[in-house]
C-alpha atoms as a PDB file:
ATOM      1  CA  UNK A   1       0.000   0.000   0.000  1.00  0.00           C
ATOM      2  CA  UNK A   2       1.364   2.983  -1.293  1.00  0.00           C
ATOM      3  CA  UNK A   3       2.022   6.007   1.959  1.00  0.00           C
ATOM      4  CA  UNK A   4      -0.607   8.127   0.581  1.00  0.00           C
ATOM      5  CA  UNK A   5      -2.832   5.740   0.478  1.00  0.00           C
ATOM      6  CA  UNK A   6      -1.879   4.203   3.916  1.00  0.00           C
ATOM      7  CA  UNK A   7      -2.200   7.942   5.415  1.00  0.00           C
ATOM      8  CA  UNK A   8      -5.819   8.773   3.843  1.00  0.00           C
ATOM      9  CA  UNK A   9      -7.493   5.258   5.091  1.00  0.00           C
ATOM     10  CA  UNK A  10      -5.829   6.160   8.756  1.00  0.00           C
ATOM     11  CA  UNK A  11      -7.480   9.646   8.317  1.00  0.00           C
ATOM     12  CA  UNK A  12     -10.941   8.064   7.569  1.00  0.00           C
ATOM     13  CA  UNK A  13     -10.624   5.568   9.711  1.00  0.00           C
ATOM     14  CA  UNK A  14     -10.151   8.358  12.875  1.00  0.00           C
ATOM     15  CA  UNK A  15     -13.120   9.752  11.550  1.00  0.00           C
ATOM     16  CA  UNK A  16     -15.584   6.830  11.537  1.00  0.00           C
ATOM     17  CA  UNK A  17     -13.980   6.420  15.081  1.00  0.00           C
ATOM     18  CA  UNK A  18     -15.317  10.035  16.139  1.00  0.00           C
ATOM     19  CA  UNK A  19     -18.753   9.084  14.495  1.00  0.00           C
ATOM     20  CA  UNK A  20     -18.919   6.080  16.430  1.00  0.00           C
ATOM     21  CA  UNK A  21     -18.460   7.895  19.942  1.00  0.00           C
ATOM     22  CA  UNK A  22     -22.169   8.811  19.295  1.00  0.00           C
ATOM     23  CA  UNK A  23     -22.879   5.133  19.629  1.00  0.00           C
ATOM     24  CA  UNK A  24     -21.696   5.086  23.465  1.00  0.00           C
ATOM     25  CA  UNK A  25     -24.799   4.296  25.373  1.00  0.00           C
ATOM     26  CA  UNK A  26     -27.149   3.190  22.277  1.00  0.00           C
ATOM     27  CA  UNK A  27     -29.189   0.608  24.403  1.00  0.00           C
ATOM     28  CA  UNK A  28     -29.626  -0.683  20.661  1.00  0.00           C
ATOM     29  CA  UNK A  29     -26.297  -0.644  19.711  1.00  0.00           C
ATOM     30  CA  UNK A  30     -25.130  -2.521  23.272  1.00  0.00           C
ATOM     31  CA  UNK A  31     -27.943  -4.985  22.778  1.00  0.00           C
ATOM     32  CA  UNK A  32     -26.740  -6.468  19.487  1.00  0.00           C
ATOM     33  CA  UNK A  33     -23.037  -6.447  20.539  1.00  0.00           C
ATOM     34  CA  UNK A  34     -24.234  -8.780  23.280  1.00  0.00           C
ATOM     35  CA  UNK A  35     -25.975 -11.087  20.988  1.00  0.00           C
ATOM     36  CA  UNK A  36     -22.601 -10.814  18.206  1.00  0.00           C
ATOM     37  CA  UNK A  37     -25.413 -10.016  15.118  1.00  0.00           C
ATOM     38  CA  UNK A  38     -23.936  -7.553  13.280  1.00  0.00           C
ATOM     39  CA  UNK A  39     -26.447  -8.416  10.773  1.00  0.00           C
ATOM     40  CA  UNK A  40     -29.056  -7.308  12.967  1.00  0.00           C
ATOM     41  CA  UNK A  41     -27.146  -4.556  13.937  1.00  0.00           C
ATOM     42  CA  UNK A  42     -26.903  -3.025  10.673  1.00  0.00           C
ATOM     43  CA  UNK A  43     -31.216  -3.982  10.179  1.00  0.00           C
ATOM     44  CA  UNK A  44     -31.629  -1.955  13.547  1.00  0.00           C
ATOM     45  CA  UNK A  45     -29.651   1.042  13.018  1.00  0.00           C
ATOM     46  CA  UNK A  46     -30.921   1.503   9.424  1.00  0.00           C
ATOM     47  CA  UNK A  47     -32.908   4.619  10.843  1.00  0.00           C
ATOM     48  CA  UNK A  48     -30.432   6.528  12.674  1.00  0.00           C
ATOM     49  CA  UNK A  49     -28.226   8.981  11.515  1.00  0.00           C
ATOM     50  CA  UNK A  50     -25.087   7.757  12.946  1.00  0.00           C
ATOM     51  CA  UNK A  51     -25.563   4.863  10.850  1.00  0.00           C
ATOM     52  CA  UNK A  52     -26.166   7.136   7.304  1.00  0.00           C
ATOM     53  CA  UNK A  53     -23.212   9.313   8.062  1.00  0.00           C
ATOM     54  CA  UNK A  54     -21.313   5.823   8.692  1.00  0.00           C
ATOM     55  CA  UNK A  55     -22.534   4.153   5.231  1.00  0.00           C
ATOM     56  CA  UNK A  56     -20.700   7.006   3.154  1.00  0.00           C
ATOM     57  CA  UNK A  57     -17.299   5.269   4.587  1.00  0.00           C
ATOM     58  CA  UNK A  58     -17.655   1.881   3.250  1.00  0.00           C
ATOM     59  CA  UNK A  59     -17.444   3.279  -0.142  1.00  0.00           C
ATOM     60  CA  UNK A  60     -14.786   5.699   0.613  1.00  0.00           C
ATOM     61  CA  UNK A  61     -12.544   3.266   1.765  1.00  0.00           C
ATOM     62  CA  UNK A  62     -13.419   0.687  -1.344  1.00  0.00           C
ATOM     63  CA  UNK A  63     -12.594   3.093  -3.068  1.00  0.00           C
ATOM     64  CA  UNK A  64      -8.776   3.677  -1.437  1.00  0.00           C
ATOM     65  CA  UNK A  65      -7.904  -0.244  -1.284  1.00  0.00           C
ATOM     66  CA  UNK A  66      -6.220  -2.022  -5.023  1.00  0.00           C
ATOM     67  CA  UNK A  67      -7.109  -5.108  -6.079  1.00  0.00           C
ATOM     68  CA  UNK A  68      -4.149  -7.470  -5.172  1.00  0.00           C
ATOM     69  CA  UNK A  69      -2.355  -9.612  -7.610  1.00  0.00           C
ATOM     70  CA  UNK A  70      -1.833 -13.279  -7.432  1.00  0.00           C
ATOM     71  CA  UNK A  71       1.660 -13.740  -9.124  1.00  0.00           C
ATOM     72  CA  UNK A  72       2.295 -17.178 -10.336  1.00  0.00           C
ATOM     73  CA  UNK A  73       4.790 -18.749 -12.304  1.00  0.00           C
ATOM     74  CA  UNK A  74       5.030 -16.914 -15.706  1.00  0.00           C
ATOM     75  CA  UNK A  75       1.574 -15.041 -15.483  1.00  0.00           C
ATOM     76  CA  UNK A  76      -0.410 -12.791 -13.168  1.00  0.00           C
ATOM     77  CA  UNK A  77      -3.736 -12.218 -12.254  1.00  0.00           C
ATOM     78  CA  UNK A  78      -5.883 -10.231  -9.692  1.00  0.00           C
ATOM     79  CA  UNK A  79      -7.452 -11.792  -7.243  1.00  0.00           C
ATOM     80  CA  UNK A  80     -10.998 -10.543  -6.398  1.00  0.00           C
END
């Protein structure tokens, strides 16, 4: 990973850790953790807005990250 790249997913990364601060307390939140459903999770947060300013990141960071390269002997392909 090149260091730009390397620097701007640590920079959104701190910032989807400041989002998530607003999640401290969420009996919701605290409730699914205990039951280790992040698929539920992700069904029961669907309305708050923690959870739209969140969903921007996923494609940010998709967006940062190269496909890697399987190199075998005499040819090379991505992996995906």
């Amino acid at each position: 990973m090149k260091a730009e790249i390397r620097k701007e997913r640590l920079r959104l990364l701190s910032e989807i850790d400041t989002i998530e601060k607003a999640c401290e307390g969420c009996p919701t939140r605290a409730h699914f953790n205990n039951l280790k459903d992040a698929t539920g999770l992700i069904q029961a947060c669907r309305e708050c807005p923690v959870f739209a300013d969140l969903s921007q990141y996923g494609e940010r960071l998709l967006k940062l990250s190269e496909p890697r390269k399987k190199i075998s002997i005499g040819t090379e392909e991505s992996i995906d």
